[in-house]
ModelCIF file with pLDDT and N, C-alpha, C, O atoms, coordinates in Angstrom:
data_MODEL
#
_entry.id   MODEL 
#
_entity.id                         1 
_entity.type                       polymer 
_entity.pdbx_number_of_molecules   1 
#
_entity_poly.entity_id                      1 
_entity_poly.type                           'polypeptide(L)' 
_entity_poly.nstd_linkage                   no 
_entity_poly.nstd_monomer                   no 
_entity_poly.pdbx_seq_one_letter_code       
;(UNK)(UNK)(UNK)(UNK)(UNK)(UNK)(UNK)(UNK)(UNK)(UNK)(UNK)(UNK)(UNK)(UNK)(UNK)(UNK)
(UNK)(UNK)(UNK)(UNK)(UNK)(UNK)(UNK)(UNK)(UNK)(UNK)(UNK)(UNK)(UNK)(UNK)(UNK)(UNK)
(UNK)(UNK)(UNK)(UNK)(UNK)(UNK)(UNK)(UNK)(UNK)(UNK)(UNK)(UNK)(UNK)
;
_entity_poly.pdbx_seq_one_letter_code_can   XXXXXXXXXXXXXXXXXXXXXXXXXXXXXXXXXXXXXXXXXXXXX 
_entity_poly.pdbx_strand_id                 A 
#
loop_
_entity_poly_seq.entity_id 
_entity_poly_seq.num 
_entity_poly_seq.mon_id 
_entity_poly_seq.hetero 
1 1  UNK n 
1 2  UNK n 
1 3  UNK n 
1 4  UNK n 
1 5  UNK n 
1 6  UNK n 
1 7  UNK n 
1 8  UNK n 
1 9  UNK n 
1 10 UNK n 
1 11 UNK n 
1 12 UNK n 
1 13 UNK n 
1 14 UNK n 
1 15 UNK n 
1 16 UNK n 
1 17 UNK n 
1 18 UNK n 
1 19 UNK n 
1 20 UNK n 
1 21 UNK n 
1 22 UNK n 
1 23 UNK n 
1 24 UNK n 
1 25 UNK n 
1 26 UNK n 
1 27 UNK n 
1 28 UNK n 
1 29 UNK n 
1 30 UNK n 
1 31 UNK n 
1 32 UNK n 
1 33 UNK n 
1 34 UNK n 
1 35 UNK n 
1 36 UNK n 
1 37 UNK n 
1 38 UNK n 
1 39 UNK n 
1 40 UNK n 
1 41 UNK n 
1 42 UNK n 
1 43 UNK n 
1 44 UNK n 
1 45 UNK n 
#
_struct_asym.id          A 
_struct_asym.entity_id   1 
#
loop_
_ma_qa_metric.id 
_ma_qa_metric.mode 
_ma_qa_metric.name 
_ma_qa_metric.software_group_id 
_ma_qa_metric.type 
1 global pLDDT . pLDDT 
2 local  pLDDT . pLDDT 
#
_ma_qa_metric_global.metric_id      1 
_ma_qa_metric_global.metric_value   78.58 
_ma_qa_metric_global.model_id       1 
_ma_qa_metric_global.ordinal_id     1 
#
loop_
_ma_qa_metric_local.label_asym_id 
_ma_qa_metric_local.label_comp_id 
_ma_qa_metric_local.label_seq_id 
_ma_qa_metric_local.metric_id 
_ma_qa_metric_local.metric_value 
_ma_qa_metric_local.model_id 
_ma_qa_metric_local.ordinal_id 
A UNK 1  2 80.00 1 1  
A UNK 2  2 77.00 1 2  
A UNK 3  2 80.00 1 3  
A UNK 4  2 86.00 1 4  
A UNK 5  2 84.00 1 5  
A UNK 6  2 82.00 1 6  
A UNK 7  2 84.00 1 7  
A UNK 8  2 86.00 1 8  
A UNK 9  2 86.00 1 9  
A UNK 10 2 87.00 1 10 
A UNK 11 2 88.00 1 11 
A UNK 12 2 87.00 1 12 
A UNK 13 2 87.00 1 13 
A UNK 14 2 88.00 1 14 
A UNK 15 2 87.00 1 15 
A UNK 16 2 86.00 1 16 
A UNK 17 2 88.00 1 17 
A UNK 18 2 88.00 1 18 
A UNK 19 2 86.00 1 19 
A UNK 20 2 85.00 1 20 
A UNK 21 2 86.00 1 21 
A UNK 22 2 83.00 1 22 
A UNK 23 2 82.00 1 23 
A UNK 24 2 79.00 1 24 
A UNK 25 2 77.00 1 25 
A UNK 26 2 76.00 1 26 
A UNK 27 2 66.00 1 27 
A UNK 28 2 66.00 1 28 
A UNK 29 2 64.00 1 29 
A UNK 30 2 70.00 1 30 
A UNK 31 2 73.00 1 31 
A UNK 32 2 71.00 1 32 
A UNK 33 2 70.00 1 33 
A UNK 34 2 72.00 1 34 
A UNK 35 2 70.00 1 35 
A UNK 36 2 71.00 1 36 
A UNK 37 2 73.00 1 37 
A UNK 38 2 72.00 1 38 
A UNK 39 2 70.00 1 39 
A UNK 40 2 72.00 1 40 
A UNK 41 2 71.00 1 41 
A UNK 42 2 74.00 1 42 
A UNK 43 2 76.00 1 43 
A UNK 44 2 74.00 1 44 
A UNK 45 2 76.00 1 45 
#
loop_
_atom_site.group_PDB 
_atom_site.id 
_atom_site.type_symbol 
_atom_site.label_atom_id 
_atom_site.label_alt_id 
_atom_site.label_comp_id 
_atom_site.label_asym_id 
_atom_site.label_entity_id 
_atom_site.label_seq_id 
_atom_site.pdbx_PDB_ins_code 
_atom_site.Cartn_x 
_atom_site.Cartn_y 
_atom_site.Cartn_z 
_atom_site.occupancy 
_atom_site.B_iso_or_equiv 
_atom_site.pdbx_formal_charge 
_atom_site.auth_seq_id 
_atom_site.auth_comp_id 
_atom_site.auth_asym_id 
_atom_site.auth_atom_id 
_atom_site.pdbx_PDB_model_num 
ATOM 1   N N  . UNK A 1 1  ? -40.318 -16.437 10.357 1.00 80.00 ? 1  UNK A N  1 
ATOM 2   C CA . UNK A 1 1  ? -38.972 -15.887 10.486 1.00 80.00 ? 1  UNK A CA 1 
ATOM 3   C C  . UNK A 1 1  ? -38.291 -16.437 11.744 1.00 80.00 ? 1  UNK A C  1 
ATOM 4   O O  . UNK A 1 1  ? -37.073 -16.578 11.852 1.00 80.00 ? 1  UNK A O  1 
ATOM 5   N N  . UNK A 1 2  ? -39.322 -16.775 12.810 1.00 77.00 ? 2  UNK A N  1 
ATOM 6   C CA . UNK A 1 2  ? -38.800 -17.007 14.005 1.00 77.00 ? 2  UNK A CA 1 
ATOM 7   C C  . UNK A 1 2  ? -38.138 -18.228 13.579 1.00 77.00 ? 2  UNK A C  1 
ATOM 8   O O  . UNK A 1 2  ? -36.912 -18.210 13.471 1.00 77.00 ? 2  UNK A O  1 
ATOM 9   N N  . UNK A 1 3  ? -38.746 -19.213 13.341 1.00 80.00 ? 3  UNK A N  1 
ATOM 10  C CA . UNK A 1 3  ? -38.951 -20.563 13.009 1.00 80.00 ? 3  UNK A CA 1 
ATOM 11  C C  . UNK A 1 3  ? -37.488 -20.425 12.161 1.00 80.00 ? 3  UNK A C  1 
ATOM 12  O O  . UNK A 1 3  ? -36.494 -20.735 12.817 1.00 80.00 ? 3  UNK A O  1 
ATOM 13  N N  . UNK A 1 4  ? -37.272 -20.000 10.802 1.00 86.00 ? 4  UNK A N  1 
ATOM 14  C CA . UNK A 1 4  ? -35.660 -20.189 10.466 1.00 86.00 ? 4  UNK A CA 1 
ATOM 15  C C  . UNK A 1 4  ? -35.050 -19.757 11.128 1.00 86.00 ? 4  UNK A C  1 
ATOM 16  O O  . UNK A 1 4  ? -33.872 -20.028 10.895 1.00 86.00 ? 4  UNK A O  1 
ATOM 17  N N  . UNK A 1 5  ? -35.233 -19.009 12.130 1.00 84.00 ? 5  UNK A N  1 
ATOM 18  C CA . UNK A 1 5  ? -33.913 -18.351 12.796 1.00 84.00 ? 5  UNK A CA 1 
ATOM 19  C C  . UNK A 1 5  ? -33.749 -19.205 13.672 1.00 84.00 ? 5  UNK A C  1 
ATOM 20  O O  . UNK A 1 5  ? -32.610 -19.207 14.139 1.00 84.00 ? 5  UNK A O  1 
ATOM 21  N N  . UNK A 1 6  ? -34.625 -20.135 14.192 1.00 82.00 ? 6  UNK A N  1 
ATOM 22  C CA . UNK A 1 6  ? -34.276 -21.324 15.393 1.00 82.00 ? 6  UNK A CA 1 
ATOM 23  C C  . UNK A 1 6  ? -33.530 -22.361 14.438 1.00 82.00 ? 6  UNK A C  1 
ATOM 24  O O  . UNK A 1 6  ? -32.483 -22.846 14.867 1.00 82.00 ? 6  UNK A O  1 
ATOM 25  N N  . UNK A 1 7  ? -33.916 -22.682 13.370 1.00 84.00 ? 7  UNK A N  1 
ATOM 26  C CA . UNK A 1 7  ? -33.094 -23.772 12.445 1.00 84.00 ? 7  UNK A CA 1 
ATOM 27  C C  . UNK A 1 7  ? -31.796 -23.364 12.609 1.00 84.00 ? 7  UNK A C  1 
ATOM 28  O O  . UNK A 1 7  ? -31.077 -23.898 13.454 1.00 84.00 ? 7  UNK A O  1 
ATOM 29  N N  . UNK A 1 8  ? -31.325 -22.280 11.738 1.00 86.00 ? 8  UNK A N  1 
ATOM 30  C CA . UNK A 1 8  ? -30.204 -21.517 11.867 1.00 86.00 ? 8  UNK A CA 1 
ATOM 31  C C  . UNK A 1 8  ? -29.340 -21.810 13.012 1.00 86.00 ? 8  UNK A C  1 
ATOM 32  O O  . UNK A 1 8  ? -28.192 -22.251 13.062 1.00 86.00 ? 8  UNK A O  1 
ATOM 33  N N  . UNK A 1 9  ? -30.535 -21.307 14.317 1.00 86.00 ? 9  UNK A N  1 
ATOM 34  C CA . UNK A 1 9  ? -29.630 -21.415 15.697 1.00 86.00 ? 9  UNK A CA 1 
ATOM 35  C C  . UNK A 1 9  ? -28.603 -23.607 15.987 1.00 86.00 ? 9  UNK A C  1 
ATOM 36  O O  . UNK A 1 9  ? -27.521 -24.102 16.300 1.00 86.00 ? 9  UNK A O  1 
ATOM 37  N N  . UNK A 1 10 ? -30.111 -24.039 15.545 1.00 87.00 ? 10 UNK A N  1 
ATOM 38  C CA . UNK A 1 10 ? -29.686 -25.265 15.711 1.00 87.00 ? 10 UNK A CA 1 
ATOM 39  C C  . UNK A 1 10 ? -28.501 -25.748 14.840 1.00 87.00 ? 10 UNK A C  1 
ATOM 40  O O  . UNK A 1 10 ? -27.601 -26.485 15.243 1.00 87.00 ? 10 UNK A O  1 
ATOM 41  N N  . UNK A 1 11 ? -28.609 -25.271 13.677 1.00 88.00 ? 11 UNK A N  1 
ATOM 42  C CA . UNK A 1 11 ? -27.443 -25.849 12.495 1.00 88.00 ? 11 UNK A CA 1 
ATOM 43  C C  . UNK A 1 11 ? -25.977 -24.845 13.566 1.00 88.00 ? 11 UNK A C  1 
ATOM 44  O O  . UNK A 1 11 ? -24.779 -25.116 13.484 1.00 88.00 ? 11 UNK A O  1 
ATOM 45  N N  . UNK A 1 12 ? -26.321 -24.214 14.075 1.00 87.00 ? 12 UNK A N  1 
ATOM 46  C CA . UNK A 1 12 ? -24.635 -24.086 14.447 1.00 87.00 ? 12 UNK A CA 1 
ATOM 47  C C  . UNK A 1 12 ? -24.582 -24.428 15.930 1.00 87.00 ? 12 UNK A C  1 
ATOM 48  O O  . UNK A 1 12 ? -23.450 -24.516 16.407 1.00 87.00 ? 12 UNK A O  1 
ATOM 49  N N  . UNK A 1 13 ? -25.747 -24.661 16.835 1.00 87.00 ? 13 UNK A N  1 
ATOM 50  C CA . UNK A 1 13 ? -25.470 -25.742 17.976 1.00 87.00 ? 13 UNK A CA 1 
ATOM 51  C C  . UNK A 1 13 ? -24.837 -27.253 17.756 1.00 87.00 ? 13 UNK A C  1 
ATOM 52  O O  . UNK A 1 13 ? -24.524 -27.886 18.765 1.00 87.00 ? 13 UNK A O  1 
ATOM 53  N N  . UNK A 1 14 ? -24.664 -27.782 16.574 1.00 88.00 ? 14 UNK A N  1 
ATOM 54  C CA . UNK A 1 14 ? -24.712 -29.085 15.704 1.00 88.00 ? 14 UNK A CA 1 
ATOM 55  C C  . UNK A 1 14 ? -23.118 -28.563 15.098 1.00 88.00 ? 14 UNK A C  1 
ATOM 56  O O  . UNK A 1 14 ? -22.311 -29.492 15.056 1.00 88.00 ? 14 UNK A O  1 
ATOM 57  N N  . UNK A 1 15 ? -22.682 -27.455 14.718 1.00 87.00 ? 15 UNK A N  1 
ATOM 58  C CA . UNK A 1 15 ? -22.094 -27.105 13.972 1.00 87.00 ? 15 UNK A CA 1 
ATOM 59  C C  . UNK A 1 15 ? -20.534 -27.315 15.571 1.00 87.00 ? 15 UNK A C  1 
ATOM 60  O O  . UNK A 1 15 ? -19.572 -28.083 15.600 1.00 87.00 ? 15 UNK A O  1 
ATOM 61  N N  . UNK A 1 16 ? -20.981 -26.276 16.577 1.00 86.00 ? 16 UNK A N  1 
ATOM 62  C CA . UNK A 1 16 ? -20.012 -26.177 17.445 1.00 86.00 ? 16 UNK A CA 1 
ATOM 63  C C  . UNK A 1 16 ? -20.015 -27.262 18.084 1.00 86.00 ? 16 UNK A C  1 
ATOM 64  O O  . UNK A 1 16 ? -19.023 -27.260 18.813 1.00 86.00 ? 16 UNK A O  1 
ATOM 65  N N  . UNK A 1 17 ? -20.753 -28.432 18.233 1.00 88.00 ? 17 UNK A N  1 
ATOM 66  C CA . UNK A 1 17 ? -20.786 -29.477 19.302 1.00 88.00 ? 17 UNK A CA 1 
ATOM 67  C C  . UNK A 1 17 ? -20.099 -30.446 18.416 1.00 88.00 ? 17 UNK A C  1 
ATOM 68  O O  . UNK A 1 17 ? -19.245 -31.146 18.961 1.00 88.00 ? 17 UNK A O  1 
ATOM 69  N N  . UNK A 1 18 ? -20.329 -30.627 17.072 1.00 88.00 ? 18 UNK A N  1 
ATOM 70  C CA . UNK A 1 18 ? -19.426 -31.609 16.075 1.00 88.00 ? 18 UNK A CA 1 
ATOM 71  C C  . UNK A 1 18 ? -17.665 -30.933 16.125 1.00 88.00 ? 18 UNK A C  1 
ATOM 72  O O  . UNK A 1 18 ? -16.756 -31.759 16.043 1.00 88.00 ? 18 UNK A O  1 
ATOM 73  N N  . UNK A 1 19 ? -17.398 -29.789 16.229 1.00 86.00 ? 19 UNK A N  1 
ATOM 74  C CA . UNK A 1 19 ? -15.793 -29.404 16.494 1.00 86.00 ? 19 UNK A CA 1 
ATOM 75  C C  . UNK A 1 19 ? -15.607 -29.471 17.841 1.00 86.00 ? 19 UNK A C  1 
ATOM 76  O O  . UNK A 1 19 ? -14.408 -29.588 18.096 1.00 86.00 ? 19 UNK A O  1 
ATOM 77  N N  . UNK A 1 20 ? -16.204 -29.448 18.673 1.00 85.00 ? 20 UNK A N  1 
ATOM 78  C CA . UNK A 1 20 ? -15.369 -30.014 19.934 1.00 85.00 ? 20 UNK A CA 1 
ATOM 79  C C  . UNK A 1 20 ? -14.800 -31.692 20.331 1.00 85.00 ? 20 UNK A C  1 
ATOM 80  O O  . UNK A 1 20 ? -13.748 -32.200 20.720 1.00 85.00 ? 20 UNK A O  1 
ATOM 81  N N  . UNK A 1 21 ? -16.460 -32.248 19.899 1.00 86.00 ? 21 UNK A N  1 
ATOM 82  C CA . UNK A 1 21 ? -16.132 -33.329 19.799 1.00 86.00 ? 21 UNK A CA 1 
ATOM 83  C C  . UNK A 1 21 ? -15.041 -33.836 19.014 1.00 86.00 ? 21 UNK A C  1 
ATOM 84  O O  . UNK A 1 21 ? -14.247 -34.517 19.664 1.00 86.00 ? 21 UNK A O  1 
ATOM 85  N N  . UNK A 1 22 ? -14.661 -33.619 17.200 1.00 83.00 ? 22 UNK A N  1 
ATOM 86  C CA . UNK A 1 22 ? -13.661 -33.892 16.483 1.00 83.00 ? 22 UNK A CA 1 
ATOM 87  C C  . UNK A 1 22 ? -12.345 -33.218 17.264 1.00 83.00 ? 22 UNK A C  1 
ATOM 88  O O  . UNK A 1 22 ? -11.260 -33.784 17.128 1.00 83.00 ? 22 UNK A O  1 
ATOM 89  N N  . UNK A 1 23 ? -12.404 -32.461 17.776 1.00 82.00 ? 23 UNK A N  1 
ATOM 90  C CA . UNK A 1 23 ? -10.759 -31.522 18.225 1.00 82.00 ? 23 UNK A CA 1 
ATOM 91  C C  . UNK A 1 23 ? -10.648 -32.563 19.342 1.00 82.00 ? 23 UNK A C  1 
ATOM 92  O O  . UNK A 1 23 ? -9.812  -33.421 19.058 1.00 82.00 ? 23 UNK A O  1 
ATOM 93  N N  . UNK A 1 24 ? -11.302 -32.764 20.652 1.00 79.00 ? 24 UNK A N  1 
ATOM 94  C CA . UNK A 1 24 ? -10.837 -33.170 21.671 1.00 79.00 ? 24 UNK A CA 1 
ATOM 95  C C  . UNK A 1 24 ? -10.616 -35.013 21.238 1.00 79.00 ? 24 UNK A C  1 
ATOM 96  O O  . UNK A 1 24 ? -9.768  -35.717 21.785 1.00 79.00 ? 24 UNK A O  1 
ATOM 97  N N  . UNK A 1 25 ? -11.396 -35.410 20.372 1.00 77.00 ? 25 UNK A N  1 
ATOM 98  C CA . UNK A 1 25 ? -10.880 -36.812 20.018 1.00 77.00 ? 25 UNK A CA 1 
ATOM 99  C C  . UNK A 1 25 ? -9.578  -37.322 18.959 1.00 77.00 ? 25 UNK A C  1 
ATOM 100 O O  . UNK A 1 25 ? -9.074  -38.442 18.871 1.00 77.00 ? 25 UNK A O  1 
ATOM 101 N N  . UNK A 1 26 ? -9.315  -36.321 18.360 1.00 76.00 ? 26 UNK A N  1 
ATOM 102 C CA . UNK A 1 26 ? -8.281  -35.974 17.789 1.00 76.00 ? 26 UNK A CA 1 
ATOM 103 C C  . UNK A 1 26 ? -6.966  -36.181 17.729 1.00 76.00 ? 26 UNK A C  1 
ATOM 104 O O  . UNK A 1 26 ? -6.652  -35.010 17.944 1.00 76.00 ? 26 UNK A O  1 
ATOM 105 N N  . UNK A 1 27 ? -5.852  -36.779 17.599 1.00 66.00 ? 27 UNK A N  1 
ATOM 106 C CA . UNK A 1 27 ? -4.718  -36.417 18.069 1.00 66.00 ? 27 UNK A CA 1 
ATOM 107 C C  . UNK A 1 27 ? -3.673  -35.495 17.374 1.00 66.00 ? 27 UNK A C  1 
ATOM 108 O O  . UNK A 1 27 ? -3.863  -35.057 16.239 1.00 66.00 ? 27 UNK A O  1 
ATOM 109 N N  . UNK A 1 28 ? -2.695  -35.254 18.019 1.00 66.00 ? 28 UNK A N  1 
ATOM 110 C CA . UNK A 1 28 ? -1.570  -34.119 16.987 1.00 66.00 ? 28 UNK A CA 1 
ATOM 111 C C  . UNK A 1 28 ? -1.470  -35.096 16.004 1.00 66.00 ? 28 UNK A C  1 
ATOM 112 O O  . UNK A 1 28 ? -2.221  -34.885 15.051 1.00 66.00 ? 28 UNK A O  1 
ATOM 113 N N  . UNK A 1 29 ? -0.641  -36.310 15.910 1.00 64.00 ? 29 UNK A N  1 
ATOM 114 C CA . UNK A 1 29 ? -0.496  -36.997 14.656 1.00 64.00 ? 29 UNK A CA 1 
ATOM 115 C C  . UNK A 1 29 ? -1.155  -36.863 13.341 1.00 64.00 ? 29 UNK A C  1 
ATOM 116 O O  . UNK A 1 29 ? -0.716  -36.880 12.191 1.00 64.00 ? 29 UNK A O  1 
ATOM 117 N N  . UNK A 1 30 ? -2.737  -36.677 14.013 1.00 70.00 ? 30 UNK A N  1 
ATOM 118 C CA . UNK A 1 30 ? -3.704  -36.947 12.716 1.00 70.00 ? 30 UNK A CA 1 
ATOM 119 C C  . UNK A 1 30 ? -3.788  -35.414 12.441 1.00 70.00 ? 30 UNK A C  1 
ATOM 120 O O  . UNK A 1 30 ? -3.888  -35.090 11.258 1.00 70.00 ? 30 UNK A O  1 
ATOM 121 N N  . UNK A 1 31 ? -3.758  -34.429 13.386 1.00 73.00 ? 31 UNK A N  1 
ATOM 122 C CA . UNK A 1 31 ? -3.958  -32.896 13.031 1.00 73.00 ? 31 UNK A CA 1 
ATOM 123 C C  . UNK A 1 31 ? -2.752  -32.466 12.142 1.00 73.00 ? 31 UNK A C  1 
ATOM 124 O O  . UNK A 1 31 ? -2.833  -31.482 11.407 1.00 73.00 ? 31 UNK A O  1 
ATOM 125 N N  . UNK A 1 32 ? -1.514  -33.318 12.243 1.00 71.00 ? 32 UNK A N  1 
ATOM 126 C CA . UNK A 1 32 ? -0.289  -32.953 11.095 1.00 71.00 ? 32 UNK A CA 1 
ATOM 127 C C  . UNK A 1 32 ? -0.255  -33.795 9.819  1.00 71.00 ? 32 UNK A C  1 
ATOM 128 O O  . UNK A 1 32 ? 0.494   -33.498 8.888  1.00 71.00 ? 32 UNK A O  1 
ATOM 129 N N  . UNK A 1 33 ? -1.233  -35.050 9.779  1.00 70.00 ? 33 UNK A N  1 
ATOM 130 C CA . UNK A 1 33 ? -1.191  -35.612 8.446  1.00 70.00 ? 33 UNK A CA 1 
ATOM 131 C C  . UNK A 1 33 ? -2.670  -35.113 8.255  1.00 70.00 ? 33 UNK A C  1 
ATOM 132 O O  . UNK A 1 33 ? -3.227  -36.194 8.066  1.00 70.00 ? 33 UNK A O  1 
ATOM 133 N N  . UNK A 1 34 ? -3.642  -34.179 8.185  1.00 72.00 ? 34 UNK A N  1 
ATOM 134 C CA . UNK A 1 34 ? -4.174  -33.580 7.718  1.00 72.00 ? 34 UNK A CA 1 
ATOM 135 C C  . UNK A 1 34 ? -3.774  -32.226 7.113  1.00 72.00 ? 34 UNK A C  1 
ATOM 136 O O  . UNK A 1 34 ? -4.451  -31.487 6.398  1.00 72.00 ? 34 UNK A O  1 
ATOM 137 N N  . UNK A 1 35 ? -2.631  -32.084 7.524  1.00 70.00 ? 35 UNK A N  1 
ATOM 138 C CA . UNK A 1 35 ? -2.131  -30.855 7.157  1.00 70.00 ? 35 UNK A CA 1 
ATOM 139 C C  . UNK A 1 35 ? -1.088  -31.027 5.836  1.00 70.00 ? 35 UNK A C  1 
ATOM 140 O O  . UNK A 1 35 ? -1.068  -30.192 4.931  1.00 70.00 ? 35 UNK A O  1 
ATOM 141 N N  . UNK A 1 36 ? -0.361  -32.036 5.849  1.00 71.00 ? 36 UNK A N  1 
ATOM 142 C CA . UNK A 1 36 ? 0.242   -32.818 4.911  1.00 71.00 ? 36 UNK A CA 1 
ATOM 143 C C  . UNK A 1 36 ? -0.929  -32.815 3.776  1.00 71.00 ? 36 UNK A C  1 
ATOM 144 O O  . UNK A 1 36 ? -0.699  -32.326 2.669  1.00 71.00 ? 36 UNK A O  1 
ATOM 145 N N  . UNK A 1 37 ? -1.992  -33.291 4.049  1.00 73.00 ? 37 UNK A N  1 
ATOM 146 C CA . UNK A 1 37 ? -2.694  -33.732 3.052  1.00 73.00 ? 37 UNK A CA 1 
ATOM 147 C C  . UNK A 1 37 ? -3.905  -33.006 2.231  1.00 73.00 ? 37 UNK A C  1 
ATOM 148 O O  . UNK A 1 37 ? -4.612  -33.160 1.235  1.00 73.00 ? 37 UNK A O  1 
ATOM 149 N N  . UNK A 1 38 ? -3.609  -31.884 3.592  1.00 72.00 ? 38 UNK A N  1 
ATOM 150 C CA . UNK A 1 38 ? -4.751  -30.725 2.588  1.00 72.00 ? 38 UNK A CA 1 
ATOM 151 C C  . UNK A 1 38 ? -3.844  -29.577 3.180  1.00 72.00 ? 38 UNK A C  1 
ATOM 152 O O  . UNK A 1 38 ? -3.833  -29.219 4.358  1.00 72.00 ? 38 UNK A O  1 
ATOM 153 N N  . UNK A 1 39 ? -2.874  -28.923 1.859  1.00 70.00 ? 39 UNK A N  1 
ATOM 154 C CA . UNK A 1 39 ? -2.058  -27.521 2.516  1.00 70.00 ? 39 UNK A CA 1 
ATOM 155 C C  . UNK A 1 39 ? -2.572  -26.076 2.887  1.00 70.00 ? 39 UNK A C  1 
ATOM 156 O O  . UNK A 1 39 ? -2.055  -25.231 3.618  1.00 70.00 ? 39 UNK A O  1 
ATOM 157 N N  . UNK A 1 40 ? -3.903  -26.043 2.068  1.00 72.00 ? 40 UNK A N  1 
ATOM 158 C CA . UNK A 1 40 ? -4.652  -24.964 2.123  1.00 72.00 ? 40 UNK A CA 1 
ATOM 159 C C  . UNK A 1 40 ? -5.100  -24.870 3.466  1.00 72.00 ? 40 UNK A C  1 
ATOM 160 O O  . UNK A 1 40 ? -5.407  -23.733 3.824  1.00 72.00 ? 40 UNK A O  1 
ATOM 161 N N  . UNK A 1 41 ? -5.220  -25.848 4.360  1.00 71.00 ? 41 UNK A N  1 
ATOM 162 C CA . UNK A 1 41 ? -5.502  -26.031 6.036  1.00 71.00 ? 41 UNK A CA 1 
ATOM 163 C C  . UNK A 1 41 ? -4.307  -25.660 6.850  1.00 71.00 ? 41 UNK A C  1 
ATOM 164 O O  . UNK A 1 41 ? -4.189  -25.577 8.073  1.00 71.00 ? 41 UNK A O  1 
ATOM 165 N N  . UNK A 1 42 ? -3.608  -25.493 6.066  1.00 74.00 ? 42 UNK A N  1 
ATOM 166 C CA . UNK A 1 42 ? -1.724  -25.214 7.056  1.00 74.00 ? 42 UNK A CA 1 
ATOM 167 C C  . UNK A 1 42 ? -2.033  -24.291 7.841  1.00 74.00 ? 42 UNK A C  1 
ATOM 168 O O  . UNK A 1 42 ? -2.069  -24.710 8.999  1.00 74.00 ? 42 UNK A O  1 
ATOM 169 N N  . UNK A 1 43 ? -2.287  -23.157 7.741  1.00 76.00 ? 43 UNK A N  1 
ATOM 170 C CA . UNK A 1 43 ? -2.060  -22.007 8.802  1.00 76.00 ? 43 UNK A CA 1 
ATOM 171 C C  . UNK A 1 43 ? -3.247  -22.128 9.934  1.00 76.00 ? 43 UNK A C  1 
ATOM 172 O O  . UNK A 1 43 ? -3.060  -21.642 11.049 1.00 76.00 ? 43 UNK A O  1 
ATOM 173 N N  . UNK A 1 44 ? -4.774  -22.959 9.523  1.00 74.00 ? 44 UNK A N  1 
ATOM 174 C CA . UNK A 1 44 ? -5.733  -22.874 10.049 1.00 74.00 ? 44 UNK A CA 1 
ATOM 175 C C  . UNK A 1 44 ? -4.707  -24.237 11.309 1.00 74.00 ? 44 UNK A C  1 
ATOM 176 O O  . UNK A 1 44 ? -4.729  -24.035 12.523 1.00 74.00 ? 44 UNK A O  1 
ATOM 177 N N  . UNK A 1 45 ? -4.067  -25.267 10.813 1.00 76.00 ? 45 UNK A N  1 
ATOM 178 C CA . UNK A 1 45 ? -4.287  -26.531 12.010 1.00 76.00 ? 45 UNK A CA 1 
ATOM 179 C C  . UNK A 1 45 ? -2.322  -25.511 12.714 1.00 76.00 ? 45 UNK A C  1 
ATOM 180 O O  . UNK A 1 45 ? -1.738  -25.923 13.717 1.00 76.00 ? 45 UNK A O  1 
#
């Protein structure tokens, strides 16, 4: 039990370190033609 719960832990250490990295490399440009291009993301970007 321990053992999945460390997987777990790791899949969202992996999880939060992949969105910082994508947000801070990012620019507005590409954060508004993602939004263009998937609308269901509108309110989230």
């Amino acid at each position: 039990r321990s053992i999945l719960i460390l997987v777990v832990l790791l899949l969202f250490s992996a999880f939060f370190s992949s969105c910082e990295t994508a947000i801070t490399s990012i620019g507005r440009g590409k954060l508004l033609a993602i939004q263009e291009k998937n609308p269901k993301r509108r309110k989230g970007i």
